[in-house]
Each structure stands twice: as C-alpha cells, then as structure tokens.
PDB file of N, CA and C in Angstrom:
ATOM      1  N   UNK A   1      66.024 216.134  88.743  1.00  0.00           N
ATOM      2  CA  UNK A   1      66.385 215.891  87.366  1.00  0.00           C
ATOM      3  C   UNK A   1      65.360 214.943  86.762  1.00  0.00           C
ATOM      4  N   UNK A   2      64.898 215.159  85.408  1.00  0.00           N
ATOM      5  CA  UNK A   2      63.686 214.268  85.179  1.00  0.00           C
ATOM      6  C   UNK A   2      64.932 213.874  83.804  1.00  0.00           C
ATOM      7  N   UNK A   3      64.155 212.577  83.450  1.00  0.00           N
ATOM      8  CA  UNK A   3      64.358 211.898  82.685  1.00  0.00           C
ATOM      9  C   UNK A   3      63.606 211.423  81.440  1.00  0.00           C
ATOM     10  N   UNK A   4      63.407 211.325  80.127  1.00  0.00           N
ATOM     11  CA  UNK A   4      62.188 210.765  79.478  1.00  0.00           C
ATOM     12  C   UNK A   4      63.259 208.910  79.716  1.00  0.00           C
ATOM     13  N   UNK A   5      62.092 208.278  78.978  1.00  0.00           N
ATOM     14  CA  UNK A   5      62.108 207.034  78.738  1.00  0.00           C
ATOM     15  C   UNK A   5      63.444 206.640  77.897  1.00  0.00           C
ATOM     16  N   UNK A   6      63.993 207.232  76.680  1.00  0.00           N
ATOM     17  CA  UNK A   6      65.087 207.314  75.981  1.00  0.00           C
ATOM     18  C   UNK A   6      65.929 207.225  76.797  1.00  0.00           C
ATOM     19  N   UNK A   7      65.958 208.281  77.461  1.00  0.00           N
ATOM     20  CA  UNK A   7      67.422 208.586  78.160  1.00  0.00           C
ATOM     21  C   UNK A   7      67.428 207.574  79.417  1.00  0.00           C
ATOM     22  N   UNK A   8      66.192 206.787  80.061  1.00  0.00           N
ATOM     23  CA  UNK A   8      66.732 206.217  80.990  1.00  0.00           C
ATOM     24  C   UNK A   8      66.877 204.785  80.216  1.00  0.00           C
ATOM     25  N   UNK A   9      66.308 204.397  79.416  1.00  0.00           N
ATOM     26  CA  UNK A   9      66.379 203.163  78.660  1.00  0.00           C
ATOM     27  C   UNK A   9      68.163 203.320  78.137  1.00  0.00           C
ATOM     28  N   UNK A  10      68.669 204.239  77.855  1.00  0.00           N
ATOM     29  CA  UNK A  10      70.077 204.323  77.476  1.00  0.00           C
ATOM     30  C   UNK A  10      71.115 204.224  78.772  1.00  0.00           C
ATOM     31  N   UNK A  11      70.430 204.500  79.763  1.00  0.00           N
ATOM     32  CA  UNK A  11      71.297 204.889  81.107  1.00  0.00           C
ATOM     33  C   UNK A  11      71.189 203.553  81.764  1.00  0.00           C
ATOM     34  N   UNK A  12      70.313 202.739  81.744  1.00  0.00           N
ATOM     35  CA  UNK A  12      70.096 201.069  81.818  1.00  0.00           C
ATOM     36  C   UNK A  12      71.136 200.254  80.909  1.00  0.00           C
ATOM     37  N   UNK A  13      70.808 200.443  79.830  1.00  0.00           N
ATOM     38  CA  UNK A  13      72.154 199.657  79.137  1.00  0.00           C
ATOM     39  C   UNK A  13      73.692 199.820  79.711  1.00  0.00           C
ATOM     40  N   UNK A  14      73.831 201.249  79.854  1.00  0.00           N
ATOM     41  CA  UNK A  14      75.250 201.539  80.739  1.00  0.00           C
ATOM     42  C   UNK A  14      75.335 200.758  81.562  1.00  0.00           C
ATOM     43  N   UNK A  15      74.600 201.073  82.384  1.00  0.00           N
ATOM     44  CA  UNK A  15      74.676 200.539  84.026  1.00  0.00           C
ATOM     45  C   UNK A  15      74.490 198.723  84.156  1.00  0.00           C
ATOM     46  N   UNK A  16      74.129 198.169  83.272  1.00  0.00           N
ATOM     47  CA  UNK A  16      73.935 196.742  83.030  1.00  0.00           C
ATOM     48  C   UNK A  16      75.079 196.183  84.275  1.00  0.00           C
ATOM     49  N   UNK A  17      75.933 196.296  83.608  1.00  0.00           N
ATOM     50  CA  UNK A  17      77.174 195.320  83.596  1.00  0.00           C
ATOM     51  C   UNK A  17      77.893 196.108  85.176  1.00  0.00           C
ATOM     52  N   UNK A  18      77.578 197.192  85.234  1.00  0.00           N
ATOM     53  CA  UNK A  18      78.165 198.067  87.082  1.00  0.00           C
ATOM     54  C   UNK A  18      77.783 197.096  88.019  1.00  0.00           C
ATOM     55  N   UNK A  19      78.654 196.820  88.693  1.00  0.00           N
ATOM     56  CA  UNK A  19      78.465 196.529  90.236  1.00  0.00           C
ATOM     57  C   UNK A  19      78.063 197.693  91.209  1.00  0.00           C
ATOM     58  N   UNK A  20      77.003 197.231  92.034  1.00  0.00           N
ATOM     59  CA  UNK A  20      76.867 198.303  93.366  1.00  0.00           C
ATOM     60  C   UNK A  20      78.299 198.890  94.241  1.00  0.00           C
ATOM     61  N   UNK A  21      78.351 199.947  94.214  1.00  0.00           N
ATOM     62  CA  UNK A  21      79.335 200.060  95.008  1.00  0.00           C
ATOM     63  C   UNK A  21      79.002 201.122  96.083  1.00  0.00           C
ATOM     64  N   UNK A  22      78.068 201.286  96.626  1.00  0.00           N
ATOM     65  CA  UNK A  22      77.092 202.013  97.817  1.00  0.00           C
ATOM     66  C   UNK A  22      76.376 200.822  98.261  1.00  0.00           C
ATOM     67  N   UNK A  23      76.406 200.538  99.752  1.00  0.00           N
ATOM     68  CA  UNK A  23      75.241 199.568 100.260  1.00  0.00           C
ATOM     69  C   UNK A  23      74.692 199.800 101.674  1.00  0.00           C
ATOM     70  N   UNK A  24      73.329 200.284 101.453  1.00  0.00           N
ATOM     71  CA  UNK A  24      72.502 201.044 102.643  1.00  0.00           C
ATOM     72  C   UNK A  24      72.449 199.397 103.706  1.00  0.00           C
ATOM     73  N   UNK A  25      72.959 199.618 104.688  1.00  0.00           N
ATOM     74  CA  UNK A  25      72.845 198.521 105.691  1.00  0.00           C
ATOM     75  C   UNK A  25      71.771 198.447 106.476  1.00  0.00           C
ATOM     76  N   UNK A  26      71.157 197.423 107.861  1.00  0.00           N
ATOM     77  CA  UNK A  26      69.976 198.126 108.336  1.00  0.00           C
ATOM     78  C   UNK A  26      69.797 199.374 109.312  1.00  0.00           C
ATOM     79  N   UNK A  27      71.229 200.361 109.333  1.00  0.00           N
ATOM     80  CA  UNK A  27      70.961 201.637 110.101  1.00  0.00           C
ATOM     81  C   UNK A  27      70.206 202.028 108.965  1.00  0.00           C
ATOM     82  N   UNK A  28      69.999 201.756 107.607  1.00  0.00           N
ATOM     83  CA  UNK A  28      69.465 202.360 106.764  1.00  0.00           C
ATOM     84  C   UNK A  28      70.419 204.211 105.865  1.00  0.00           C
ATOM     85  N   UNK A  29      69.507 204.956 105.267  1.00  0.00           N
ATOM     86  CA  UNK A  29      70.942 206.092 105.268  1.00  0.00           C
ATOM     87  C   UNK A  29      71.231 206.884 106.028  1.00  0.00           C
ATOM     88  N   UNK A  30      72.577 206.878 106.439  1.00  0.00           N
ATOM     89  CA  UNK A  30      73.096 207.469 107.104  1.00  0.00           C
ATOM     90  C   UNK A  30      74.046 208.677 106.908  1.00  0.00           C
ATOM     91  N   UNK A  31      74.496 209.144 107.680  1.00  0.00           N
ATOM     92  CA  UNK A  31      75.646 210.285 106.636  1.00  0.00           C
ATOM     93  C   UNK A  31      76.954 209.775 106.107  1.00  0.00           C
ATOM     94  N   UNK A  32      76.685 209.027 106.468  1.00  0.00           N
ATOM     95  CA  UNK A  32      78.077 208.628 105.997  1.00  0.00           C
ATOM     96  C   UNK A  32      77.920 207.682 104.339  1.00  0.00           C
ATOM     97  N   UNK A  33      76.878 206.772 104.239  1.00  0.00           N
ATOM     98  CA  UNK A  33      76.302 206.365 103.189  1.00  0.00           C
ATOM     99  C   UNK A  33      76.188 207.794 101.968  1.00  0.00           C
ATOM    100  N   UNK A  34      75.229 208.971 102.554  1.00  0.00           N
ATOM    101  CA  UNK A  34      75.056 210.018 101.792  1.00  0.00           C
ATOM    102  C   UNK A  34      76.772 210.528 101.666  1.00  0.00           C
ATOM    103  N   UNK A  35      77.476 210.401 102.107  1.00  0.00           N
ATOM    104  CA  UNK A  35      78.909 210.900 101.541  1.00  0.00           C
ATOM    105  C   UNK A  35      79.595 209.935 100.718  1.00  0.00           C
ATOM    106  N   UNK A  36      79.502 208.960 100.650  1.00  0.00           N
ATOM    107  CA  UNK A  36      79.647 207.764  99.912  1.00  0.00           C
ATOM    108  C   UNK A  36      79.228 207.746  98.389  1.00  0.00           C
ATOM    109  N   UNK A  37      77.594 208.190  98.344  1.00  0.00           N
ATOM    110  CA  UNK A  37      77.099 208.337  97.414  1.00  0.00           C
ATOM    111  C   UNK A  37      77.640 209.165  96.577  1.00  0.00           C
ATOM    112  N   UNK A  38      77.755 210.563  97.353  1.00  0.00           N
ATOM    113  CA  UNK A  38      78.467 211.496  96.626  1.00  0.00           C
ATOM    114  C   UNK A  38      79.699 211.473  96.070  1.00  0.00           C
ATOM    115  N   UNK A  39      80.263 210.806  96.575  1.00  0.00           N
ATOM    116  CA  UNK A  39      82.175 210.475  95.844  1.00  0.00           C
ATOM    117  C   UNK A  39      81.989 209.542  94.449  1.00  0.00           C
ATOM    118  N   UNK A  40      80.877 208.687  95.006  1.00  0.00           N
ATOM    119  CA  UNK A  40      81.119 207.832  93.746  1.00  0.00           C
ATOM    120  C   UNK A  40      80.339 208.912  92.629  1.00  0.00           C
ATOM    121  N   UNK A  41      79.021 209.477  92.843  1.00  0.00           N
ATOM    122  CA  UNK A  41      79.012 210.069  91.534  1.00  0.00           C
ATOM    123  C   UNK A  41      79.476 211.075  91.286  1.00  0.00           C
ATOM    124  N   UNK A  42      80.342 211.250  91.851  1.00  0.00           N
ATOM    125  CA  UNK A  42      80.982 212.531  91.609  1.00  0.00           C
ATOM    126  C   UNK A  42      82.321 212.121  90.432  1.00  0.00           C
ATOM    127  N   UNK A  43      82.344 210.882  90.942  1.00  0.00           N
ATOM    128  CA  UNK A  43      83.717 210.212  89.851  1.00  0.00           C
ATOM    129  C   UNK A  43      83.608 209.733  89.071  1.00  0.00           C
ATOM    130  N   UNK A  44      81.834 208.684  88.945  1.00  0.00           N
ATOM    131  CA  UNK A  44      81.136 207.977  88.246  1.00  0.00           C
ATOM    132  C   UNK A  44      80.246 208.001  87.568  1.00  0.00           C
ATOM    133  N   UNK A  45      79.529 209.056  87.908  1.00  0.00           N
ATOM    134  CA  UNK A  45      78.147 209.421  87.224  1.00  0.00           C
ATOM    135  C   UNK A  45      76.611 208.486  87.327  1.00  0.00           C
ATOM    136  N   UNK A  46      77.166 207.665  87.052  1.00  0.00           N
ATOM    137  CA  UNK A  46      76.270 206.291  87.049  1.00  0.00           C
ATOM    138  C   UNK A  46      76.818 205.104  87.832  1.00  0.00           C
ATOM    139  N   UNK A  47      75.653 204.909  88.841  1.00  0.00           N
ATOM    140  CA  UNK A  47      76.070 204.633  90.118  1.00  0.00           C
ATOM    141  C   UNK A  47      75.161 203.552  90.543  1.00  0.00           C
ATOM    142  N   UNK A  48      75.173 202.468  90.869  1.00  0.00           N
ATOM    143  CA  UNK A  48      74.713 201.401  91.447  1.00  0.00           C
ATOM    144  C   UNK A  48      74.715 200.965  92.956  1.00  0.00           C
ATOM    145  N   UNK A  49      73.230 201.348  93.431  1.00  0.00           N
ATOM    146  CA  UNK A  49      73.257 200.883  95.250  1.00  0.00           C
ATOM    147  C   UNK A  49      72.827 200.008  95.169  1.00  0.00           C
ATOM    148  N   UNK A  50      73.173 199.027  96.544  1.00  0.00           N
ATOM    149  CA  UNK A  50      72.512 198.121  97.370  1.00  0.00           C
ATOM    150  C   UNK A  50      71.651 198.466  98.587  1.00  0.00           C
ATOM    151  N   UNK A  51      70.296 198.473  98.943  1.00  0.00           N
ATOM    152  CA  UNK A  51      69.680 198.353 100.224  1.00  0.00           C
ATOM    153  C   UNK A  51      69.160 197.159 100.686  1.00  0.00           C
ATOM    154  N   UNK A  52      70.059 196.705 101.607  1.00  0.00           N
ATOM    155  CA  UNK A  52      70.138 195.567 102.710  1.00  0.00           C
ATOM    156  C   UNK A  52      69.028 195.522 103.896  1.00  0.00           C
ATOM    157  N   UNK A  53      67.904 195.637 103.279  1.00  0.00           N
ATOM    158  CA  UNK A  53      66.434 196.410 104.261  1.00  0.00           C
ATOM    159  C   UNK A  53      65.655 195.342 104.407  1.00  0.00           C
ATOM    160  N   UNK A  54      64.823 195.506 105.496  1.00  0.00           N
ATOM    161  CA  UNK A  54      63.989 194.636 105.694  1.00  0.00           C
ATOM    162  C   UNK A  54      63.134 194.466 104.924  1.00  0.00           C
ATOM    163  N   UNK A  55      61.895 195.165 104.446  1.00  0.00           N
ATOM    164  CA  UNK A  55      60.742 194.882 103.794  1.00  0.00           C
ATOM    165  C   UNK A  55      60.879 196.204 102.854  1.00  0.00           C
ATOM    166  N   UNK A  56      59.748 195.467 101.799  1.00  0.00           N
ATOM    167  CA  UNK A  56      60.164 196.377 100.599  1.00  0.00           C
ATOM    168  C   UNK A  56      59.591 197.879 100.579  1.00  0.00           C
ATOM    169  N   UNK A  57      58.993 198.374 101.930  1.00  0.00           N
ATOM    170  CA  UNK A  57      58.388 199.481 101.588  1.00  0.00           C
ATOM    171  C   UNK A  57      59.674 200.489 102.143  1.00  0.00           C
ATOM    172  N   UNK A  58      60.700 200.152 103.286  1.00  0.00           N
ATOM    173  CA  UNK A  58      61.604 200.535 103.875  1.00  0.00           C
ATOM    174  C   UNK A  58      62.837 201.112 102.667  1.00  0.00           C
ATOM    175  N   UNK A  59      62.855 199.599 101.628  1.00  0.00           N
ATOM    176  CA  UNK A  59      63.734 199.878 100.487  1.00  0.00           C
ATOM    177  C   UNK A  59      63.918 200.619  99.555  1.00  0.00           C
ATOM    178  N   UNK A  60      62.531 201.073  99.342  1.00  0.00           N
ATOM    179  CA  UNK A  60      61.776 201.846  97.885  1.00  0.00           C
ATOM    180  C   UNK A  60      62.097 203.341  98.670  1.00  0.00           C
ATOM    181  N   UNK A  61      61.934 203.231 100.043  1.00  0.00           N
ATOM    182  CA  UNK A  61      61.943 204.617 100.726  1.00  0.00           C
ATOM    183  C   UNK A  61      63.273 205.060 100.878  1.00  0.00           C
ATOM    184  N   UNK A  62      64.050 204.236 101.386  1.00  0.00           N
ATOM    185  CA  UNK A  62      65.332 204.492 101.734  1.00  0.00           C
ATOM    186  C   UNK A  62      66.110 205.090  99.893  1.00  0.00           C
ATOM    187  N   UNK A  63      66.049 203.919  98.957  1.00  0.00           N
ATOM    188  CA  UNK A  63      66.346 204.920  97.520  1.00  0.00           C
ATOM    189  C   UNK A  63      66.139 205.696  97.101  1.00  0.00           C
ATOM    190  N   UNK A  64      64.562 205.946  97.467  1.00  0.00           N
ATOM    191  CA  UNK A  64      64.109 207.273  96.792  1.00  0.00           C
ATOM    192  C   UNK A  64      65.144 208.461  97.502  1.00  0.00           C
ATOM    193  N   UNK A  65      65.056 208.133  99.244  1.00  0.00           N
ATOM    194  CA  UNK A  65      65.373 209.388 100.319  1.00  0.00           C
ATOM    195  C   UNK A  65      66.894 209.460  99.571  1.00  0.00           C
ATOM    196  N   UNK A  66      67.728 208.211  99.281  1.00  0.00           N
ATOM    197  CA  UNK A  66      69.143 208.563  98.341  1.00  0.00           C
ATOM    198  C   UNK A  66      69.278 209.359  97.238  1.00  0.00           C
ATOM    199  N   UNK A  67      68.115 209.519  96.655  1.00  0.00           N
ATOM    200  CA  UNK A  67      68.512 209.673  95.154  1.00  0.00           C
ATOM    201  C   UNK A  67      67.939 211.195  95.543  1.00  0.00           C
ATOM    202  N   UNK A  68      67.055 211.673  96.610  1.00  0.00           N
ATOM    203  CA  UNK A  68      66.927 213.067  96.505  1.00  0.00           C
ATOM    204  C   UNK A  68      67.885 213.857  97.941  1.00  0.00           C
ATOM    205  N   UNK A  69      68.338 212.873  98.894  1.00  0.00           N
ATOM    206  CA  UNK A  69      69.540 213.478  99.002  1.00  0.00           C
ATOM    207  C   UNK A  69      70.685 214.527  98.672  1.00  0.00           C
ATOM    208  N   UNK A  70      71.367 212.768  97.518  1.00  0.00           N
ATOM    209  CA  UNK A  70      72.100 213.574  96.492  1.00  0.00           C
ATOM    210  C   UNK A  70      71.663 214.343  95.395  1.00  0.00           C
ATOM    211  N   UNK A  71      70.610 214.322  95.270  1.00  0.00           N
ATOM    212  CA  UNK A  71      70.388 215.660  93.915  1.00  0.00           C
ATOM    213  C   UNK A  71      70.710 214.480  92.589  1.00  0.00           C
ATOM    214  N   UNK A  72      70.026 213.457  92.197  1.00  0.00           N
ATOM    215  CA  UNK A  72      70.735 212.383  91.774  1.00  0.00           C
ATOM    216  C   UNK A  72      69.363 211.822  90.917  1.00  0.00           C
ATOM    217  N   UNK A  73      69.308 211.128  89.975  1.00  0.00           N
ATOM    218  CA  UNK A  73      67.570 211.024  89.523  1.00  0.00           C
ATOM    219  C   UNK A  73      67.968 209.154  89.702  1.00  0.00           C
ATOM    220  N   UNK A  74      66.814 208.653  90.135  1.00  0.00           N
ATOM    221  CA  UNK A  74      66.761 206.892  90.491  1.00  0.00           C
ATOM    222  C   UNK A  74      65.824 206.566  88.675  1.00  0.00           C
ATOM    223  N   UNK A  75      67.491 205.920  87.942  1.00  0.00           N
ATOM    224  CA  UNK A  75      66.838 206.008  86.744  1.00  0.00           C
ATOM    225  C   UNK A  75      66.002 204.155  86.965  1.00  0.00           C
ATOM    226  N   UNK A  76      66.982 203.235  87.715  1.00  0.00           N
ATOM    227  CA  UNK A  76      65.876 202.011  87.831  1.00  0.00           C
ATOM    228  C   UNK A  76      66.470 201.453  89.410  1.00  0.00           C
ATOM    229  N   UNK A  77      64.867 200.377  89.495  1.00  0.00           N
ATOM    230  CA  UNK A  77      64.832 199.851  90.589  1.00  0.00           C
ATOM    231  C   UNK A  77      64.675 198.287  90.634  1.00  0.00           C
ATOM    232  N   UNK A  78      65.648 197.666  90.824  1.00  0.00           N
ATOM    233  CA  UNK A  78      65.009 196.241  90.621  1.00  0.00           C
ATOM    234  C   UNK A  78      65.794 195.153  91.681  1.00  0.00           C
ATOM    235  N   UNK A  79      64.351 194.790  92.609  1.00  0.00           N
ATOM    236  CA  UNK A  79      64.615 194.321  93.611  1.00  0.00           C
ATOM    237  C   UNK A  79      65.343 195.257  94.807  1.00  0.00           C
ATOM    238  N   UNK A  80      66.496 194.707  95.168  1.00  0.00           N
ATOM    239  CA  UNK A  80      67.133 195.407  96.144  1.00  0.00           C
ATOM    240  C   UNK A  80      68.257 196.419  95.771  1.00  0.00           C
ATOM    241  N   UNK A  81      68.397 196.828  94.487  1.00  0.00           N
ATOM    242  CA  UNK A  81      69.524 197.279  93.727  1.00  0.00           C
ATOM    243  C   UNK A  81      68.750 198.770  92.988  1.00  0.00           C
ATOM    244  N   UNK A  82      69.342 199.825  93.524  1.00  0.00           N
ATOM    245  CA  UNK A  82      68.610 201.080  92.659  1.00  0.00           C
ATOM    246  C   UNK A  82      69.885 201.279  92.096  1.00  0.00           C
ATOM    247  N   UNK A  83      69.712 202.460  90.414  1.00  0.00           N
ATOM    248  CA  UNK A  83      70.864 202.288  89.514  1.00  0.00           C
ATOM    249  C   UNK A  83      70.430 204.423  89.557  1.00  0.00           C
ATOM    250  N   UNK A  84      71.197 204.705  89.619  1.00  0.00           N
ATOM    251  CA  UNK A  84      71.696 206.333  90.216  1.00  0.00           C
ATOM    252  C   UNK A  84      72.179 207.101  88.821  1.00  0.00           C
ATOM    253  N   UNK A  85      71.849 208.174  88.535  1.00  0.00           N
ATOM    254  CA  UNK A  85      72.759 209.394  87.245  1.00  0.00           C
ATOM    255  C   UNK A  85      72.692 210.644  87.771  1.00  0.00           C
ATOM    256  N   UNK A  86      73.928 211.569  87.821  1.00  0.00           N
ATOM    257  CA  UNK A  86      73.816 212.761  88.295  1.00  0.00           C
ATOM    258  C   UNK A  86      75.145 213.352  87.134  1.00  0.00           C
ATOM    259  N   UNK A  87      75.201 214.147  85.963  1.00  0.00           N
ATOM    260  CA  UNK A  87      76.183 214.253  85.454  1.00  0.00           C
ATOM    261  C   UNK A  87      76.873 215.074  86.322  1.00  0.00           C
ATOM    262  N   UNK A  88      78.076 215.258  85.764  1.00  0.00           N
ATOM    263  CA  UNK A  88      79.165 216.425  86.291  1.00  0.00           C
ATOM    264  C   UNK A  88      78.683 217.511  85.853  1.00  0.00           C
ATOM    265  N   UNK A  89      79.038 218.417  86.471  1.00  0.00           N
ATOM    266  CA  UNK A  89      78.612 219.645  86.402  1.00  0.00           C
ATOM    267  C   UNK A  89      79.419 220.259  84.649  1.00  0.00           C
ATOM    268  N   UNK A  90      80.844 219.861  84.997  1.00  0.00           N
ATOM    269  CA  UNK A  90      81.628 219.865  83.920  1.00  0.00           C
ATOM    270  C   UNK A  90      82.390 219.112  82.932  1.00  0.00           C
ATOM    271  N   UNK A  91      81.825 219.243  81.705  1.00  0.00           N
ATOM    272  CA  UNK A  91      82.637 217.829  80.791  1.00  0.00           C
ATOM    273  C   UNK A  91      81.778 216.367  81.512  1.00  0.00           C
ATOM    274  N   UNK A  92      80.582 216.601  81.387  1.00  0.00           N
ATOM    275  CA  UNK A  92      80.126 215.018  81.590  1.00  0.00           C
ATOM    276  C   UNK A  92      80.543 213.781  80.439  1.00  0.00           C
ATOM    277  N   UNK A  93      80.993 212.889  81.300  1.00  0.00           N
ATOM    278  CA  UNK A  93      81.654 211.781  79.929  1.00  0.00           C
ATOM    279  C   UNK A  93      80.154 210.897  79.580  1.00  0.00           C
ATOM    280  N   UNK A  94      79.143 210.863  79.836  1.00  0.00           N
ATOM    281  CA  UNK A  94      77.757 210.405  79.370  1.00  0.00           C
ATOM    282  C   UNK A  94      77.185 211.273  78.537  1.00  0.00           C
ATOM    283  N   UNK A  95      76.587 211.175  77.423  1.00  0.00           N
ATOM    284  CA  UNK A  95      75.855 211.674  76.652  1.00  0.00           C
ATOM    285  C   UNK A  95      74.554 211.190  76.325  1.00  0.00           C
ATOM    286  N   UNK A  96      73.556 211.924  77.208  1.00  0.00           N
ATOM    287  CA  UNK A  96      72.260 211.580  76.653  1.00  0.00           C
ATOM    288  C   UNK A  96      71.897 211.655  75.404  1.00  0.00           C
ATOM    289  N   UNK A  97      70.655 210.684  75.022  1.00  0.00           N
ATOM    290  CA  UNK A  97      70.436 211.198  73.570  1.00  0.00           C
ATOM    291  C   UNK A  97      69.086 212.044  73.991  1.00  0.00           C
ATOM    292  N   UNK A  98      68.229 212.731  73.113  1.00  0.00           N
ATOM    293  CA  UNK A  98      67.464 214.026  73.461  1.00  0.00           C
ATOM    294  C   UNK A  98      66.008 212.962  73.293  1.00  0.00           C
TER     295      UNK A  98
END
C-alpha cells in the first residue's frame, strides 16, 4: 500500500495520542506477534508497535518485516515505536484525504 505525504501526514495526527499495543520483544517477530498485529488492525486500523531490540538496524528491520507481513503500510517511525494503517476491507472508519 503506498501512501503520498497528505495521507500519511493525516494518519500521524490520528495516531498521535494511540498507545502501542503490539510489542516485538528480543525473540524479535514471531508468529504469534504477527497474529497480534493482525487482530489489532483488523479492529483498529491504525496501529501502534513497540520493538524492544537491540540496535537500531535489528529495529528498522524487524518493522519493516511487520508491516510487510501484515500487508500493512509503516506510515512513521520514531525511535523504537513504528505507527501501522491497513483499512478494512469493508466500511473503513478512516478517511483518507486524496
């Protein structure tokens, strides 16, 4: 899923105020994390992880490997916290602007 700048600059304001509620530990992802992911955006849309990783090249890797996992676009990254959008297939309650 690609994103322009609009739509992730709008998907940032959402997500401001979300708490993480996914947190990659140091098994790093696992399946059970990747099923995790999926419930929440499946309920949430916009989704906030934690990776609990050693060094930052492990971290950047481990989000990216999340966000194409789930089929999910990594709209930001800052620090140890990636911020996640995957609409519903049906009746998404987010509305991009174009």
């Amino acid at each position: 899923m690609e994103l322009n700048e609009r739509q992730k600059k709008h998907l940032r304001r959402l997500g401001h105020p979300l708490h993480p509620l996914v947190t990659l530990g140091h098994a790093g992802l696992t399946d059970a994390v990747a099923a995790e992911m999926e419930r929440a955006l499946a309920d949430h849309e916009l989704v906030k992880a934690r990776a609990r990783l050693g060094d930052r090249e492990a971290r950047d890797l481990a989000l990216a490997a999340l966000g194409a996992r789930t089929g999910s676009a990594l709209v930001q990254r800052v620090g140890n916290v990636g911020l996640y959008f995957r609409p519903k297939p049906k009746l998404s309650r987010i509305v991009l602007p174009d």
